[in-house]
Protein backbone atom coordinates (compact mmCIF):
# COMPACT_ATOMS: atom_id res chain seq x y z
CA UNK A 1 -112.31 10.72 69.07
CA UNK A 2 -115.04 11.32 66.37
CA UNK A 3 -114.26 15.46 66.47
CA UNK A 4 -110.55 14.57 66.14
CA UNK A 5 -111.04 12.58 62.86
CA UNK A 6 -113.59 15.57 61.74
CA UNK A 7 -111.08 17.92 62.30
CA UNK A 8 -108.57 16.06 60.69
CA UNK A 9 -110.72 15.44 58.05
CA UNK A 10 -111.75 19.18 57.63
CA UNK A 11 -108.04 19.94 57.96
CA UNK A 12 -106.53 17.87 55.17
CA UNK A 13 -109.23 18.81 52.61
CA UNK A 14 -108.53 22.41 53.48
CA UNK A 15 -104.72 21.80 52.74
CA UNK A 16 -105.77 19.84 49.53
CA UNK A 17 -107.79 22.37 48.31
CA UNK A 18 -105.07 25.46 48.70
CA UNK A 19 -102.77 23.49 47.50
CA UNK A 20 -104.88 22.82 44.47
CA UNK A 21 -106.00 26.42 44.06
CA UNK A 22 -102.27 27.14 44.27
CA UNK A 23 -101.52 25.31 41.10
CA UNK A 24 -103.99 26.30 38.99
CA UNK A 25 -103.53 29.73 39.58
CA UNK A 26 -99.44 29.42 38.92
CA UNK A 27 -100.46 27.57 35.63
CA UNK A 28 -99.99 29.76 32.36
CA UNK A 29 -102.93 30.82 30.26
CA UNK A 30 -103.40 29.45 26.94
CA UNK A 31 -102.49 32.19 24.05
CA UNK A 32 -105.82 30.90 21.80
CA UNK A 33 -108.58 29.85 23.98
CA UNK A 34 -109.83 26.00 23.20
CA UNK A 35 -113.30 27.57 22.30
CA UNK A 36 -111.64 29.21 18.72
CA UNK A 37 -112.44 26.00 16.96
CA UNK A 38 -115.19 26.05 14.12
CA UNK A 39 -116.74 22.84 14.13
CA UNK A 40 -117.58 22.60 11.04
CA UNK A 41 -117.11 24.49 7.47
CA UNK A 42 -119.79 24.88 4.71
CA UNK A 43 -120.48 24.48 1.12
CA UNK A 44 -122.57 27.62 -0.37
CA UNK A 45 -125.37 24.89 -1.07
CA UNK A 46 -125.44 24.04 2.53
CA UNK A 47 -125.80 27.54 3.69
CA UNK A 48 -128.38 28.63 0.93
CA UNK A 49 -130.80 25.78 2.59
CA UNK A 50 -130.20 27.32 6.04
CA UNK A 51 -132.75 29.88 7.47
CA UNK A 52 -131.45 32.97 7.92
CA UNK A 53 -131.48 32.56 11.65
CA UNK A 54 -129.13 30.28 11.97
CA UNK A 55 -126.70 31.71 9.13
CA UNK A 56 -126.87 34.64 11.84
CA UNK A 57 -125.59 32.55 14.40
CA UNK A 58 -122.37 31.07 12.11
CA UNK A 59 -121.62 34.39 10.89
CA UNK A 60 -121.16 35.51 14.92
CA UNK A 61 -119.66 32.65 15.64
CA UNK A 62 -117.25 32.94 12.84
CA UNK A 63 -116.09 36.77 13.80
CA UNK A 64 -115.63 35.37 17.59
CA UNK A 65 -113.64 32.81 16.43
CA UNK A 66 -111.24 35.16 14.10
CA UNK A 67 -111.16 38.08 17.08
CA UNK A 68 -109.81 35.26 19.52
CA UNK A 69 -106.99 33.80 16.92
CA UNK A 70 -106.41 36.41 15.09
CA UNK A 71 -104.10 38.99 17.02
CA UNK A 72 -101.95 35.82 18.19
CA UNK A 73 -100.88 34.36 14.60
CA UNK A 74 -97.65 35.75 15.42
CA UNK A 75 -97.22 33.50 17.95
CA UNK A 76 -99.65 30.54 17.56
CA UNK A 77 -102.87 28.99 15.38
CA UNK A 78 -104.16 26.37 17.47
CA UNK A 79 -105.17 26.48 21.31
CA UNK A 80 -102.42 24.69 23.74
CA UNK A 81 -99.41 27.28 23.40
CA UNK A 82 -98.74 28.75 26.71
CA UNK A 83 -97.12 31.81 27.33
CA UNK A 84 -94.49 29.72 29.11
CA UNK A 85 -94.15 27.63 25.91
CA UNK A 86 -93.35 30.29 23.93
CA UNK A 87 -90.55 31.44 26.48
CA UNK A 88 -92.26 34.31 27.96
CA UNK A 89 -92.14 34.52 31.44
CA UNK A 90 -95.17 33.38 33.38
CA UNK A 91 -94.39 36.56 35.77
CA UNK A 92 -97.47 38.53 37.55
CA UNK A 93 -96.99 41.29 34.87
CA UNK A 94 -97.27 39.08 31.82
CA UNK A 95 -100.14 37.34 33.64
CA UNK A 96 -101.75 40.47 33.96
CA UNK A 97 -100.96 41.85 30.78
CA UNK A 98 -102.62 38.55 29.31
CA UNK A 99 -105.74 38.56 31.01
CA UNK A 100 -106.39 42.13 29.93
CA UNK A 101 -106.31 41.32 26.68
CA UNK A 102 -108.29 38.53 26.98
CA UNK A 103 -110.67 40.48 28.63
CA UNK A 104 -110.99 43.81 26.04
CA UNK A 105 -111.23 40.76 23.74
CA UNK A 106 -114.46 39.63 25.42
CA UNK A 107 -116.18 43.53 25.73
CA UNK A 108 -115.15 44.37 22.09
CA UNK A 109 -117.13 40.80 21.08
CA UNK A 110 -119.97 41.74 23.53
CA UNK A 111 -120.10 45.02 22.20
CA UNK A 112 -120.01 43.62 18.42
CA UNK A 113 -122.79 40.79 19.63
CA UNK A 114 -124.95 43.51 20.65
CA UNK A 115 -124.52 45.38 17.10
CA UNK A 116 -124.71 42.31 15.20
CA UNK A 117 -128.69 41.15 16.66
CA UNK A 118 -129.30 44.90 15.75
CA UNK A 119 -128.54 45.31 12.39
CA UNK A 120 -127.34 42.07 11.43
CA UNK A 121 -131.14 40.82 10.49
CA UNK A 122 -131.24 43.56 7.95
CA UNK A 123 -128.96 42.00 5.56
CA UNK A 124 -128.68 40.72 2.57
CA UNK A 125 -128.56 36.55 2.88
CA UNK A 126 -126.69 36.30 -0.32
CA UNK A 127 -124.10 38.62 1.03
CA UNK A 128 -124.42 37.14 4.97
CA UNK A 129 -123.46 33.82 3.03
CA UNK A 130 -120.73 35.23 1.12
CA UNK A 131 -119.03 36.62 4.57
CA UNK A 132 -119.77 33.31 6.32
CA UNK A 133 -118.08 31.39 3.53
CA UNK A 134 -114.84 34.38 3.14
CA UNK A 135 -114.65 34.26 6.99
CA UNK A 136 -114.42 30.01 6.79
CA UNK A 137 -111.73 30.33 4.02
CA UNK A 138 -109.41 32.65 6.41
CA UNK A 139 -109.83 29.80 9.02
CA UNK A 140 -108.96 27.00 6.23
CA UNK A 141 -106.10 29.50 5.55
CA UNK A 142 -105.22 29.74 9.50
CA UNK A 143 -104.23 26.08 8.97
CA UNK A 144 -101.89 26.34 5.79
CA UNK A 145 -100.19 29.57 7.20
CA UNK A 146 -98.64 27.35 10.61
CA UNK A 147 -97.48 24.93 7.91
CA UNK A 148 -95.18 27.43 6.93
CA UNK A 149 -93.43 27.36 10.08
């Protein structure tokens, strides 16, 4: 009786579990991953009182944000949009085609990461600033453009 209900047991979690690994895998991607997001824009006065380290670490932050959103304005500005929203079909190919993206996306930001801790140190803070705060306004901008639509 007790290997029965073990089996059973065994059995329906198994069936649970492909069933849920079914779904998620026949979900569509989001166009703008969730993780585009910049938490939170600065003044110049805020940024001149920051050590250099850490304006290092907003200015990368701020590129990965604008390589992820970017190439999609066409189609979105904020992460939730689907392919399947948009009407594309959420076939293997466009699947595929999405995920490739996605993931020359992440080697051209590793590759930029890499070249960023390298030279990145050597420059100017005033000008490291003025980037931060030009790449912050194209965000702010991001926003006002899908008003237009």
């Amino acid at each position: 009786m007790k290997v029965k209900i073990i089996l059973f047991s065994f059995s329906f979690f198994l069936a649970v579990g492909i069933g849920h690994a079914q779904k998620k895998k026949d979900e569509a991607q989001n166009i703008i991953s969730a993780n585009v997001a910049i938490k939170k824009y600065h003044s110049k006065d805020e940024l001149d009182r920051m050590p250099k380290g850490e304006l290092l670490g907003l200015y990368t932050e701020r590129i990965e944000s604008l390589v992820k959103m970017l190439p999609y304005i066409a189609f979105a500005t904020k992460p939730g949009v689907t392919i399947e929203s948009l009407g594309i079909p959420n076939d293997k190919d466009n699947k595929h085609a999405l995920e490739d993206q996605f993931k020359s996306t992440d080697e051209y930001l590793e590759n930029t990461e890499e070249f960023n801790k390298r030279f990145l140190p050597y420059s100017d803070t005033n000008r490291l600033i003025s980037a931060i705060i030009f790449y912050e306004d194209i965000m702010k901008s991001l926003h006002e453009y899908s008003e237009y639509n």
